[in-house]
Protein backbone atom coordinates (compact mmCIF):
# COMPACT_ATOMS: atom_id res chain seq x y z
CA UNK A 1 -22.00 13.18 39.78
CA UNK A 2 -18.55 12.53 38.68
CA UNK A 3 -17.00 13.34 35.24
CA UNK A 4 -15.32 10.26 33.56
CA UNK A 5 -11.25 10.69 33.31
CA UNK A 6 -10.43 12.47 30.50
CA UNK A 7 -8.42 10.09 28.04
CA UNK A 8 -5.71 10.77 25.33
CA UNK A 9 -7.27 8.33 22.69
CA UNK A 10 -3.85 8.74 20.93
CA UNK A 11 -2.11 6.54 23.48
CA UNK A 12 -4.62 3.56 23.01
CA UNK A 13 -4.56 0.31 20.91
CA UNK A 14 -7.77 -0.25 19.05
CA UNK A 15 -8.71 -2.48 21.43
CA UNK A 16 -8.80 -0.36 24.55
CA UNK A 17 -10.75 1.97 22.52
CA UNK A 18 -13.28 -0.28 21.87
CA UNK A 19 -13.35 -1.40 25.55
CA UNK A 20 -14.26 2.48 26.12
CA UNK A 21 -17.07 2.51 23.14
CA UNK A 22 -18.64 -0.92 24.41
CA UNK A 23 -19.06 1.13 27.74
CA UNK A 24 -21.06 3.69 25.49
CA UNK A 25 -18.91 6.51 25.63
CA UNK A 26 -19.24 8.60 22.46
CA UNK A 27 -15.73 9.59 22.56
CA UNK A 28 -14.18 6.24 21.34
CA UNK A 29 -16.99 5.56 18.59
CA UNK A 30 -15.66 9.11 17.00
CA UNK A 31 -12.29 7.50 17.86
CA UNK A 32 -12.50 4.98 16.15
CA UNK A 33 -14.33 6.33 12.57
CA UNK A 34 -11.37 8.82 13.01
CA UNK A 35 -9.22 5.96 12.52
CA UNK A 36 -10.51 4.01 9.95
CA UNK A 37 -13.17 6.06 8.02
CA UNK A 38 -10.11 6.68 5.43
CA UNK A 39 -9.43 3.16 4.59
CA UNK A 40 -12.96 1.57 5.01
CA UNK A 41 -13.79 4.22 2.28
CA UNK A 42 -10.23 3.27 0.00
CA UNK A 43 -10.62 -0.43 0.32
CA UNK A 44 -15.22 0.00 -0.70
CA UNK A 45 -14.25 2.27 -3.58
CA UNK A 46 -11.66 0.40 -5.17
CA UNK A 47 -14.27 -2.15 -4.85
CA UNK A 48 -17.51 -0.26 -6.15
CA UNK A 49 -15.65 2.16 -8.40
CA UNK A 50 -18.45 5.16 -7.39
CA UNK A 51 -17.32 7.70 -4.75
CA UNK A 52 -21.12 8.41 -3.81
CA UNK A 53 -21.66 5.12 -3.31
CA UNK A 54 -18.43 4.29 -1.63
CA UNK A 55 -19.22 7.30 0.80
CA UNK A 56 -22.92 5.28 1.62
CA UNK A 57 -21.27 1.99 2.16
CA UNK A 58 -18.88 3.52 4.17
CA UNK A 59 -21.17 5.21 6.53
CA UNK A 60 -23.54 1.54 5.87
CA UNK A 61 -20.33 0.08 7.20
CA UNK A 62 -19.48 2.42 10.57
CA UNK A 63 -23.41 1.55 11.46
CA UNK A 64 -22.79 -1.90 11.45
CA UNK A 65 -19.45 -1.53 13.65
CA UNK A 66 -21.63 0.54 16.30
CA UNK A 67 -24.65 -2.07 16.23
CA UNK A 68 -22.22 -5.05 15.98
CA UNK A 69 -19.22 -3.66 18.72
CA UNK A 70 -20.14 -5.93 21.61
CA UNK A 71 -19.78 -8.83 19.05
CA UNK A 72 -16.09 -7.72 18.71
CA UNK A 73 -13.54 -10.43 20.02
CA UNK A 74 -10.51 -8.31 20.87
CA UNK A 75 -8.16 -11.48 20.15
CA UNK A 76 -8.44 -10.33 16.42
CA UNK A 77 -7.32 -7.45 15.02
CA UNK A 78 -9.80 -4.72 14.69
CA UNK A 79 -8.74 -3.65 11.34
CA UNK A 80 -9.84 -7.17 9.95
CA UNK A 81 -12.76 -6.73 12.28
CA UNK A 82 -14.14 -3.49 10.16
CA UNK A 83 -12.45 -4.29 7.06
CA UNK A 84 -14.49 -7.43 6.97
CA UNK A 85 -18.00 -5.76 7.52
CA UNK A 86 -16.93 -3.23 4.53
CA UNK A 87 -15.96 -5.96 2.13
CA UNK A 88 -19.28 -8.06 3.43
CA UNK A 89 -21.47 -4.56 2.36
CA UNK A 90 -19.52 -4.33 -1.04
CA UNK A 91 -19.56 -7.78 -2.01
CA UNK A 92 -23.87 -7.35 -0.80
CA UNK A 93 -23.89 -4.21 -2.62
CA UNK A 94 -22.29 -5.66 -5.75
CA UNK A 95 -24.79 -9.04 -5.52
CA UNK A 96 -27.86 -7.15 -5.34
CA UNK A 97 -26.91 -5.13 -8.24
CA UNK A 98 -26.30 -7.93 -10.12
CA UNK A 99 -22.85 -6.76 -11.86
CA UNK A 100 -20.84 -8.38 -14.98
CA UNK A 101 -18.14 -10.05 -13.34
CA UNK A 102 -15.72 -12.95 -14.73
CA UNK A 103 -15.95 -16.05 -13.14
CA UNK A 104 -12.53 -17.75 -12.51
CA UNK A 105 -13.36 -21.30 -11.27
CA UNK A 106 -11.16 -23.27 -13.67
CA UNK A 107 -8.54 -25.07 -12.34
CA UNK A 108 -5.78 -23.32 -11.82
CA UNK A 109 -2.54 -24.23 -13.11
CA UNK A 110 -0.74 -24.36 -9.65
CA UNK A 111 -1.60 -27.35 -7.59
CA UNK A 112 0.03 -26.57 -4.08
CA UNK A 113 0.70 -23.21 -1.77
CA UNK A 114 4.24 -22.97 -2.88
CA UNK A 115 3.26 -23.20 -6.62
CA UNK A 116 0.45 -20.64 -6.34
CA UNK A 117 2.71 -18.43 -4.40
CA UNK A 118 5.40 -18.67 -7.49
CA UNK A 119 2.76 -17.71 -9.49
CA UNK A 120 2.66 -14.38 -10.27
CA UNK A 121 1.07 -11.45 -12.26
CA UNK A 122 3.44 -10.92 -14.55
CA UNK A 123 3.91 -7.42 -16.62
CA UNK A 124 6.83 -7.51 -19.04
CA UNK A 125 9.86 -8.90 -18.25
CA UNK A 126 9.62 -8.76 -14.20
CA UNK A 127 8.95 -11.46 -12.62
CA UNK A 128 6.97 -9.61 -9.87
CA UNK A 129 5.25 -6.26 -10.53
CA UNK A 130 2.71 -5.50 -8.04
CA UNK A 131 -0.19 -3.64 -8.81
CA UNK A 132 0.95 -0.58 -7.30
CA UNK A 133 4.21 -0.03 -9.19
CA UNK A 134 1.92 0.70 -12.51
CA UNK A 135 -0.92 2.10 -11.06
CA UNK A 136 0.39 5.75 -12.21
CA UNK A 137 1.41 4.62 -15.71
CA UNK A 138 0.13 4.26 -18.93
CA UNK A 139 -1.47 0.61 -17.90
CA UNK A 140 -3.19 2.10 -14.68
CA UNK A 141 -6.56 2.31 -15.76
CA UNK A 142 -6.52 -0.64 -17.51
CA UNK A 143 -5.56 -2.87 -14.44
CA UNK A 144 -8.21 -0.93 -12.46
CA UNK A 145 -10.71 -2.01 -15.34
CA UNK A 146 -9.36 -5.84 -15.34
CA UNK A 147 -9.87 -5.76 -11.35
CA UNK A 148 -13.24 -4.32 -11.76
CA UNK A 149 -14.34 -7.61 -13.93
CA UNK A 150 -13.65 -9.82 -11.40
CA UNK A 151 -15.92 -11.79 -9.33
CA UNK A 152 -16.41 -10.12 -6.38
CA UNK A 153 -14.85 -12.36 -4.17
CA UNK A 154 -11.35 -12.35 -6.88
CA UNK A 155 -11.33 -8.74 -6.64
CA UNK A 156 -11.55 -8.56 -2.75
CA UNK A 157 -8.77 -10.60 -2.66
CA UNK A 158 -6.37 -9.03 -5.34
CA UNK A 159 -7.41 -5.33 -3.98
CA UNK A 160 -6.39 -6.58 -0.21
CA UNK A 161 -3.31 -8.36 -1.32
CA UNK A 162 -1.98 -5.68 -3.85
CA UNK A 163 -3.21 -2.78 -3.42
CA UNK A 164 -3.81 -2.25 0.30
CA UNK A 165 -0.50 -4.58 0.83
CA UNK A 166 -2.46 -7.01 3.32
CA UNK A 167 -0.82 -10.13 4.43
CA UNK A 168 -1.91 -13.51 3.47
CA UNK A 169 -2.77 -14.57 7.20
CA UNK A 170 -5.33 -11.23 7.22
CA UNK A 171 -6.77 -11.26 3.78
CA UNK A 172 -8.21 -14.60 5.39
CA UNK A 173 -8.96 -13.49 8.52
CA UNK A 174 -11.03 -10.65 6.86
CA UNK A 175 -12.50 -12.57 3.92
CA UNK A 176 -13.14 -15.84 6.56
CA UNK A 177 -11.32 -18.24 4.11
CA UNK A 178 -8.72 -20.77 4.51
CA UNK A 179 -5.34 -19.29 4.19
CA UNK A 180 -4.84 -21.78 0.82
CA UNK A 181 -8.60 -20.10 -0.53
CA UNK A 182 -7.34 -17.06 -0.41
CA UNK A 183 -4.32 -18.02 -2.18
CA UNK A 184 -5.90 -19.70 -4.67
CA UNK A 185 -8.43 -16.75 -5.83
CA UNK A 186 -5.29 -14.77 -6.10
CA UNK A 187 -3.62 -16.89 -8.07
CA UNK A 188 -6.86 -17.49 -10.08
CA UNK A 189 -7.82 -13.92 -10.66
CA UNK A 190 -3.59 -13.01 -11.17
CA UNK A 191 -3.63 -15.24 -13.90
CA UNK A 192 -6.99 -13.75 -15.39
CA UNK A 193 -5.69 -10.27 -15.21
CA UNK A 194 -2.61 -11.12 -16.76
CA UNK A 195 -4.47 -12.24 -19.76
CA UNK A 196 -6.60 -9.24 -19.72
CA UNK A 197 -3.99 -7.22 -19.35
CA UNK A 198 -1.72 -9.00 -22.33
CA UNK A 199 -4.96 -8.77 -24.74
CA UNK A 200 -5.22 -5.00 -23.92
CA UNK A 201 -1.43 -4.53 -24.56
CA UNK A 202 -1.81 -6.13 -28.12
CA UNK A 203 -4.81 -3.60 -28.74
């Protein structure tokens, strides 16, 4: 009986590793949790605020990727692949629960892609302050409140944009929205966290 080739799983896209856990070797699924267990379990905190929790979804989330792997088409990424699958079992998780959130289906004030994209959260003076630039300061844990009143959907969206630093063209592959959805929400729940924000700046 031969032994399968020994393989430096360093030296392999996602893809080929997945190519190697389709074929059931054991190897590549502990590849591939090695690779992403980290930011599945970032991106479902920041989304469920619990570390307990975020630990269950996460493993919830690496059970689904094992059940689900022949499903994966390797034209995608696989990081929207998984990330998908964790933000599905947070948003679920979140749902069932039945959690406050705001609900920011007004019309925006932007009309087109080029307006929303114009439109920014706005902190001071600057005219673009992402998320991350004042997530150490005094205003931290308010903007990580704000985010955490959003419907689930907003705060997928904001979290994946400005926080994990996602591109447009993936936050919709990975939330399986238009590109101009996913632009709206952010504009939608940008606009609502500035207002939260500016209300907990006059407290």
């Amino acid at each position: 009986m031969s032994h399968p080739t020994p393989v430096d799983w360093r030296l392999l896209t996602d893809q080929e590793v997945v190519r190697h856990a389709v074929a059931g070797r054991e190897a590549a699924y502990r590849e591939l949790i090695r690779r992403y267990q980290r930011p599945v379990f970032s991106l479902v905190y920041r989304m469920v605020r619990d570390r307990e929790l975020a630990e269950d979804l996460t493993q919830e989330t690496f059970v689904k990727v094992l059940n689900a792997i022949d499903s994966y088409r390797p034209e995608y990424r696989f990081s929207s692949w998984i990330f998908k699958i964790a933000n599905n079992a947070s948003i679920d998780h979140l749902r069932r629960r039945g959690l406050d959130t705001l609900s920011l289906d007004g019309s925006p004030h932007a009309e087109t892609a080029e307006a929303i994209e114009a439109t920014t959260l706005q902190l001071g003076d600057t005219a673009e302050s992402p998320l991350e630039e004042v997530a150490n300061r005094e205003l931290g844990d308010q903007i990580e409140a704000a985010i955490n009143t959003l419907r689930p959907e907003y705060r997928s969206c904001i979290i994946l944009r400005h926080i994990e630093g996602r591109p447009y063209e993936e936050i919709a592959e990975i939330l399986e929205l238009p590109l101009g959805t996913v632009k709206t929400y952010i504009h939608r729940a940008r606009n609502e966290l500035r207002i939260l924000l500016a209300d907990t700046r006059e407290d």
